[in-house]
N, C-alpha and C. Protein backbone atom coordinates (compact mmCIF):
# COMPACT_ATOMS: atom_id res chain seq x y z
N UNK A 1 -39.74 -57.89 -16.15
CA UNK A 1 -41.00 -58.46 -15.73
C UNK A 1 -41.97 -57.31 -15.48
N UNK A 2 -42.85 -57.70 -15.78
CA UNK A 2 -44.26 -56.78 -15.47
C UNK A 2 -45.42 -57.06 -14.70
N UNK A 3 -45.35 -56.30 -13.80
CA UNK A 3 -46.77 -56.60 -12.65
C UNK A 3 -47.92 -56.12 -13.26
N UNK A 4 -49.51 -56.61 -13.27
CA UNK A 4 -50.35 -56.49 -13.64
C UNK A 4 -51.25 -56.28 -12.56
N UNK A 5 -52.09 -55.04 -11.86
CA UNK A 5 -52.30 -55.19 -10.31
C UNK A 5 -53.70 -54.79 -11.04
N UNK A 6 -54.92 -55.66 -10.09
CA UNK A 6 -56.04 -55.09 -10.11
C UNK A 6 -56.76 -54.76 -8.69
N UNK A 7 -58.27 -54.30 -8.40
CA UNK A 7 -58.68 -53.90 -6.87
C UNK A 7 -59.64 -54.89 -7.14
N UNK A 8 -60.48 -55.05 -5.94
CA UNK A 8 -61.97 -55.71 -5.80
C UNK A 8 -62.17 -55.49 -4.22
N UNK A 9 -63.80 -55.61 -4.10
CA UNK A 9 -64.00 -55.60 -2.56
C UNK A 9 -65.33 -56.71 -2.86
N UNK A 10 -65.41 -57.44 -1.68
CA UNK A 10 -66.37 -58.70 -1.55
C UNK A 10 -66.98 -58.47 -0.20
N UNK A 11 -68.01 -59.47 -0.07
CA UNK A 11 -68.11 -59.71 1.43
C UNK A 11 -67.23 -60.53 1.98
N UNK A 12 -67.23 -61.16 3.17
CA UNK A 12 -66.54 -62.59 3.32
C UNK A 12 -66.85 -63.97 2.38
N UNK A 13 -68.14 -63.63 1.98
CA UNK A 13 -68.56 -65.44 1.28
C UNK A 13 -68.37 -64.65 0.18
N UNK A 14 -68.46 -63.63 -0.35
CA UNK A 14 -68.09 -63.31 -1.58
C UNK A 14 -66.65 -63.80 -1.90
N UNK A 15 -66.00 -63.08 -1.32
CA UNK A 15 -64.59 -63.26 -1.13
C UNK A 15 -64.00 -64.54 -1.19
N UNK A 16 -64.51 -65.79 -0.94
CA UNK A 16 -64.44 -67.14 -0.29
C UNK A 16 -64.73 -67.54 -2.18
N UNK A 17 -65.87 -67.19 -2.36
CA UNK A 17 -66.32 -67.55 -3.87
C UNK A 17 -65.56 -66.91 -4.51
N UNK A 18 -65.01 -65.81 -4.87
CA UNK A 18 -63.71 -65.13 -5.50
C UNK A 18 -62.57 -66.09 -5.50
N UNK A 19 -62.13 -66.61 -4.67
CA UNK A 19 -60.88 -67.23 -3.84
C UNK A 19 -61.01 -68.64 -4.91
N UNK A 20 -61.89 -69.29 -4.63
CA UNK A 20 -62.09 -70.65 -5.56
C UNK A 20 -62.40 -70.58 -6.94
N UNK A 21 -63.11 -69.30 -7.73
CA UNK A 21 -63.34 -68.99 -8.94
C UNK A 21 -61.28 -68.28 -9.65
N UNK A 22 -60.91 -68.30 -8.85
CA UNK A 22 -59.52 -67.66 -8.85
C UNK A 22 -58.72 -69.28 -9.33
N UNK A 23 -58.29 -69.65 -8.07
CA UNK A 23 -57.95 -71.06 -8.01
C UNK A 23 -58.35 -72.10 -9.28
N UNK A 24 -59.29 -71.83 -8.97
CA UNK A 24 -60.15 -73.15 -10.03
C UNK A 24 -60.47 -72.50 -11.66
N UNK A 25 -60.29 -71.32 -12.14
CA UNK A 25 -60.87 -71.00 -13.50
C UNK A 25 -59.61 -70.18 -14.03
N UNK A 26 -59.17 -68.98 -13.13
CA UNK A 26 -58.32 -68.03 -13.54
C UNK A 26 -56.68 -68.81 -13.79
N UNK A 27 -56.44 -69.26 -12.18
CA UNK A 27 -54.81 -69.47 -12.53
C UNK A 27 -54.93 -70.68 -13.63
N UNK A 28 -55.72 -72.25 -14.03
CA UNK A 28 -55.14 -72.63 -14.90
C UNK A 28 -55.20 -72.15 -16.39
N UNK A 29 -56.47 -70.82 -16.87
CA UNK A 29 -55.78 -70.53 -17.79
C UNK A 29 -54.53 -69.45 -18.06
N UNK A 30 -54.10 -68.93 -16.69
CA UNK A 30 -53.08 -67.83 -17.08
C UNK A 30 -51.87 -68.83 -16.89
N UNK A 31 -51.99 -69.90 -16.75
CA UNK A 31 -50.48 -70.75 -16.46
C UNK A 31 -50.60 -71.62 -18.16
N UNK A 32 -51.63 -71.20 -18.56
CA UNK A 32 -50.94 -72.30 -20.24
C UNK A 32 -50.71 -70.89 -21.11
N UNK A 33 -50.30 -69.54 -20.47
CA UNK A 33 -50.07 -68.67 -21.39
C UNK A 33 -48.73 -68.27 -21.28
N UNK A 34 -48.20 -68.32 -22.31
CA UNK A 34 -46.21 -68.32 -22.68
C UNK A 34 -46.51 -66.56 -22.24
N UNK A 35 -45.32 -66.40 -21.28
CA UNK A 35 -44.83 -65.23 -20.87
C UNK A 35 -45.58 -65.34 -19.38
N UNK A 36 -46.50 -65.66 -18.80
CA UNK A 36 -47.44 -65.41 -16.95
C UNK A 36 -46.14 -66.47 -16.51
N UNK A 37 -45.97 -65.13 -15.51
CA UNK A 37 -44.64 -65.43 -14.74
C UNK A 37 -44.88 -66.22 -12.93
N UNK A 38 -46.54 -65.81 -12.92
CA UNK A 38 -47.12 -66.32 -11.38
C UNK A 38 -48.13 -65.24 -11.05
N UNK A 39 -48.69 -65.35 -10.48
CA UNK A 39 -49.91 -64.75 -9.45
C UNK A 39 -49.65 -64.67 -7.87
N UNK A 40 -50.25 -63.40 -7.32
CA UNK A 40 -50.45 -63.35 -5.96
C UNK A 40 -52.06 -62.89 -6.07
N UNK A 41 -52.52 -63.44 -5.17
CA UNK A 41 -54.27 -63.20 -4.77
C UNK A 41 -54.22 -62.95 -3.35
N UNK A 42 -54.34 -61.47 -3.36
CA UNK A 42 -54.26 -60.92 -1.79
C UNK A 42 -55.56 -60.09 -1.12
N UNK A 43 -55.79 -60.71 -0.03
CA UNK A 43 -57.12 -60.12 0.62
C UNK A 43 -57.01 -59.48 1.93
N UNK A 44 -57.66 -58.62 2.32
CA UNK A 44 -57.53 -57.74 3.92
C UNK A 44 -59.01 -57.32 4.56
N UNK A 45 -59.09 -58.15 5.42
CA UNK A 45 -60.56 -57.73 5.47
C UNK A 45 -60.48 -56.63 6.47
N UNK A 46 -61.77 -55.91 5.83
CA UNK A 46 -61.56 -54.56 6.63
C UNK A 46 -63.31 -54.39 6.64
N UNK A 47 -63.78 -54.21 8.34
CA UNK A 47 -65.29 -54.01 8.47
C UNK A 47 -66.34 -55.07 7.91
N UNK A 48 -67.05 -54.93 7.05
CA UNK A 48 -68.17 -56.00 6.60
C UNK A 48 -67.77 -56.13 5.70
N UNK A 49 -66.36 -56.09 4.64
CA UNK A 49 -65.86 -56.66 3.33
C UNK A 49 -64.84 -56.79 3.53
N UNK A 50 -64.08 -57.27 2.29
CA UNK A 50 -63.07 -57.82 2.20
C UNK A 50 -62.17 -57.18 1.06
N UNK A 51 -61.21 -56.39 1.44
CA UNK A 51 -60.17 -55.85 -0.04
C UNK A 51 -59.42 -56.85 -0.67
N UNK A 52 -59.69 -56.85 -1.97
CA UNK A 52 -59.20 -58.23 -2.67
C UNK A 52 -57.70 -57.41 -3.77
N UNK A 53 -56.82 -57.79 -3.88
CA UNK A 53 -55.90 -57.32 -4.58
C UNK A 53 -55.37 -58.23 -5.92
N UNK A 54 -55.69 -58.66 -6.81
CA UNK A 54 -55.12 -59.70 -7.73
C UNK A 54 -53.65 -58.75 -8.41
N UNK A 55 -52.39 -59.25 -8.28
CA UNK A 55 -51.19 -59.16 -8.93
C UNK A 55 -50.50 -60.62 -9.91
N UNK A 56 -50.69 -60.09 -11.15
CA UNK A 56 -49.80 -61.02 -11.98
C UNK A 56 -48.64 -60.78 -12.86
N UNK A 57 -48.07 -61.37 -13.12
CA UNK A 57 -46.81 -61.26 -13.28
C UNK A 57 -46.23 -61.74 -14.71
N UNK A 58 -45.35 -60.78 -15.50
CA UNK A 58 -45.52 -61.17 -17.14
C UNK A 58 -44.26 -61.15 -17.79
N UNK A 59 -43.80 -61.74 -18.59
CA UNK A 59 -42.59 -61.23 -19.08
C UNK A 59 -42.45 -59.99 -20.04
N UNK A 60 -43.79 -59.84 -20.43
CA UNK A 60 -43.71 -58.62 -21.88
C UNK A 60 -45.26 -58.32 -21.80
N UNK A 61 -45.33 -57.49 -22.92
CA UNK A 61 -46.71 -56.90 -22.84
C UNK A 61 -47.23 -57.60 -23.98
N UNK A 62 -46.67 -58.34 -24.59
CA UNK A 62 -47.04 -59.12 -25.72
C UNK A 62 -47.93 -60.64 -24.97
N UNK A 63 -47.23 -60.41 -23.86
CA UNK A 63 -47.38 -62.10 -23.13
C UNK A 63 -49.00 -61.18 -22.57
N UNK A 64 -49.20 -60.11 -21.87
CA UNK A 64 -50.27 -59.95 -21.46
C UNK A 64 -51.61 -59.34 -22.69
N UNK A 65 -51.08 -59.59 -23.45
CA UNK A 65 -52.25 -59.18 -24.92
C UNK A 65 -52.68 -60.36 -25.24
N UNK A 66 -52.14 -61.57 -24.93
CA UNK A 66 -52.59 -62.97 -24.90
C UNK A 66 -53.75 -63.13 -23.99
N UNK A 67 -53.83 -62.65 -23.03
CA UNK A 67 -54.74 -62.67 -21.91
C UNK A 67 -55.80 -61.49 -22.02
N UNK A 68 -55.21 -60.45 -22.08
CA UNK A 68 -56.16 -59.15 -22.11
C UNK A 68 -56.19 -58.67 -23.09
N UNK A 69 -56.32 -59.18 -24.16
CA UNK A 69 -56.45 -58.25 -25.20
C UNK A 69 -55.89 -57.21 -25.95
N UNK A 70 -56.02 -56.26 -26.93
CA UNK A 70 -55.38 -54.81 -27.13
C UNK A 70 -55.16 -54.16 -26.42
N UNK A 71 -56.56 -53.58 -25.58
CA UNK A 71 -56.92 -52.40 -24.73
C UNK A 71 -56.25 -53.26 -23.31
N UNK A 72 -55.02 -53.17 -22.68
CA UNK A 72 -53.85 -53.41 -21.72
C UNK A 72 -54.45 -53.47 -20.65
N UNK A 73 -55.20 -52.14 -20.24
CA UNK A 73 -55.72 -51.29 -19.18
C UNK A 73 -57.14 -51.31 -18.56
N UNK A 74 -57.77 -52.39 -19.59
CA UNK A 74 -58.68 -52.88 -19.17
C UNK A 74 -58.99 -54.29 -18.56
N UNK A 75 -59.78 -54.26 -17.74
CA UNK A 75 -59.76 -55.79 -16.49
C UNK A 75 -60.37 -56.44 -16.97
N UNK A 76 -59.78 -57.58 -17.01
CA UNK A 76 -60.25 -59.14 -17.54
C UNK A 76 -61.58 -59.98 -15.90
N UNK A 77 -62.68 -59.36 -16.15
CA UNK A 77 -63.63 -59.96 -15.31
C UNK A 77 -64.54 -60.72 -15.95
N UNK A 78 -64.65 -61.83 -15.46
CA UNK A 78 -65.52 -62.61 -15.79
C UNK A 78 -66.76 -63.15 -15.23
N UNK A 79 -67.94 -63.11 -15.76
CA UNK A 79 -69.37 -63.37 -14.95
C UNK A 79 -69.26 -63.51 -13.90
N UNK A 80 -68.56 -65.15 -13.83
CA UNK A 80 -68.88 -65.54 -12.16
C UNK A 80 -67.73 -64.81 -11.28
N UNK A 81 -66.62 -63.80 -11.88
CA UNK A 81 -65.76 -62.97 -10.69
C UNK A 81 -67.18 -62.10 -10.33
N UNK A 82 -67.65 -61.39 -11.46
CA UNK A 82 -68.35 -60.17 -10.74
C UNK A 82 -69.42 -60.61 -10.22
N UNK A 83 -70.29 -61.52 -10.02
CA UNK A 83 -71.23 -61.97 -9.33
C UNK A 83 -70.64 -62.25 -7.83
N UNK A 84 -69.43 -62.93 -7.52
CA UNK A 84 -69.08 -62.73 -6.35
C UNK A 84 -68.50 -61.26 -5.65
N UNK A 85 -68.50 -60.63 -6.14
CA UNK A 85 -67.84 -59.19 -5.98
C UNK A 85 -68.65 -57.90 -5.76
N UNK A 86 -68.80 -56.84 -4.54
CA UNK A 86 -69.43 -55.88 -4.02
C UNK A 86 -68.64 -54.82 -5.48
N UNK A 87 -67.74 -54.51 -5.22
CA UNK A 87 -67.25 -53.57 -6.19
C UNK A 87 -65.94 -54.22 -7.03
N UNK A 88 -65.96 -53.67 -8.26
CA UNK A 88 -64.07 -54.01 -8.36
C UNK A 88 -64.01 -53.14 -9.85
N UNK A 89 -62.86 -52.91 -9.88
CA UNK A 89 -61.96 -51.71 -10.81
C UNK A 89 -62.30 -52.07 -12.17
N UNK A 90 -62.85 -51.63 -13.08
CA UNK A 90 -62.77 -52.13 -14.41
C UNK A 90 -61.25 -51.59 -15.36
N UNK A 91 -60.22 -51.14 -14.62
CA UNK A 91 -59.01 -50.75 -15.10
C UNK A 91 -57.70 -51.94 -14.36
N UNK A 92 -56.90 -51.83 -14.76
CA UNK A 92 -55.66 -52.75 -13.79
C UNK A 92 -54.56 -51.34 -14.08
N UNK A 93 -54.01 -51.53 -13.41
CA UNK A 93 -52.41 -50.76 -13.32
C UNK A 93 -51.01 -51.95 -13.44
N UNK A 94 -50.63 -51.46 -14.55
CA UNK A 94 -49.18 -51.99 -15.07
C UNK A 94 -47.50 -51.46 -14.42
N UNK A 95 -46.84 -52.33 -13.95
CA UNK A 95 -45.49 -51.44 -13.11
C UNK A 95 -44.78 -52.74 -13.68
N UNK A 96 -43.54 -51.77 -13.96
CA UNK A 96 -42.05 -52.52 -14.18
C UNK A 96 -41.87 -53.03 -13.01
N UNK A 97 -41.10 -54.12 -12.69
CA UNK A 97 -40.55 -54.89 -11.39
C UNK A 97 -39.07 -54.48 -11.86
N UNK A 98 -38.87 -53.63 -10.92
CA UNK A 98 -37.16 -53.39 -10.77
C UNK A 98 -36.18 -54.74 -9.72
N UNK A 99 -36.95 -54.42 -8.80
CA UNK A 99 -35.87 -55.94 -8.21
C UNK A 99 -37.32 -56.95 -7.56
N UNK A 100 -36.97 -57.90 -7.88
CA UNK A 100 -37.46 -59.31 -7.18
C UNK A 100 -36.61 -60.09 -6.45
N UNK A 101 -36.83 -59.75 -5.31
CA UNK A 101 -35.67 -60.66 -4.46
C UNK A 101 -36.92 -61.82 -3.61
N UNK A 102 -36.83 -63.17 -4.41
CA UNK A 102 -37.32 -63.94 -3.63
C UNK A 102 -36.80 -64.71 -2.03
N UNK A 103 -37.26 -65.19 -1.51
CA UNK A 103 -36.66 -65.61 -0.13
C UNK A 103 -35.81 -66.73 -0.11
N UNK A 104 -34.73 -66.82 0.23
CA UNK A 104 -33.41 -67.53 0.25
C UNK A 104 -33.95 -68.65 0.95
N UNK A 105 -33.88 -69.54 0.24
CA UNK A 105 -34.21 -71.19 0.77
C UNK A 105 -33.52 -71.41 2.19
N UNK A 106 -34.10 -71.86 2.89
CA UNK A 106 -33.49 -72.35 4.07
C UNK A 106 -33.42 -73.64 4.53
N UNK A 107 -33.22 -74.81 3.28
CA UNK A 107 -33.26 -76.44 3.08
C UNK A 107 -31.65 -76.50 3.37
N UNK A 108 -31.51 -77.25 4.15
CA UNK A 108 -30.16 -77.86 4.21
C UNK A 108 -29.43 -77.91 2.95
């Protein structure tokens, strides 16, 4: 599996509009693409913005050329992300996932 990590910084209502342009535009098209293994959309607010972290998750690099194109290493932003957004990375960083240990159900 392959993590796909990008940065961003917002305000709070930026951030809020990030959050629903995420939800509502991004995850359903990365969920009709064969190989997107899931998403995390992580935020920390720090002072008058907000650090936004998007991580997705792939089986191959073939599965993420479906989404991003040739050029791997370049960030898939779209109008209305960067209109809500103070700054954000026009690169992503790619990492092997060596172990995934999800959390052991605790259902009867």
């Amino acid at each position: 599996m392959i993590a796909r990590i990008w940065h961003a910084t917002a305000t709070p209502s930026g951030a809020d509009a990030y959050r629903r342009h995420f939800t509502e535009a991004v995850l359903p098209e990365l969920q009709k693409i064969t190989g997107h293994q899931g998403a995390y959309l992580l935020q920390h607010p720090a002072a008058e913005q907000v650090d936004i972290q998007v991580i997705t998750f792939w089986a191959s690099l073939d599965a993420i050329r479906s989404f991003a194109g040739e050029d791997l290493d370049t960030a898939v932003v779209e109008p209305d992300a960067q209109a809500a957004l103070l700054t954000y990375s026009a690169t992503v960083v790619h990492h092997d996932v060596i172990i995934a240990a999800p959390q052991p159900s605790t259902a009867p």
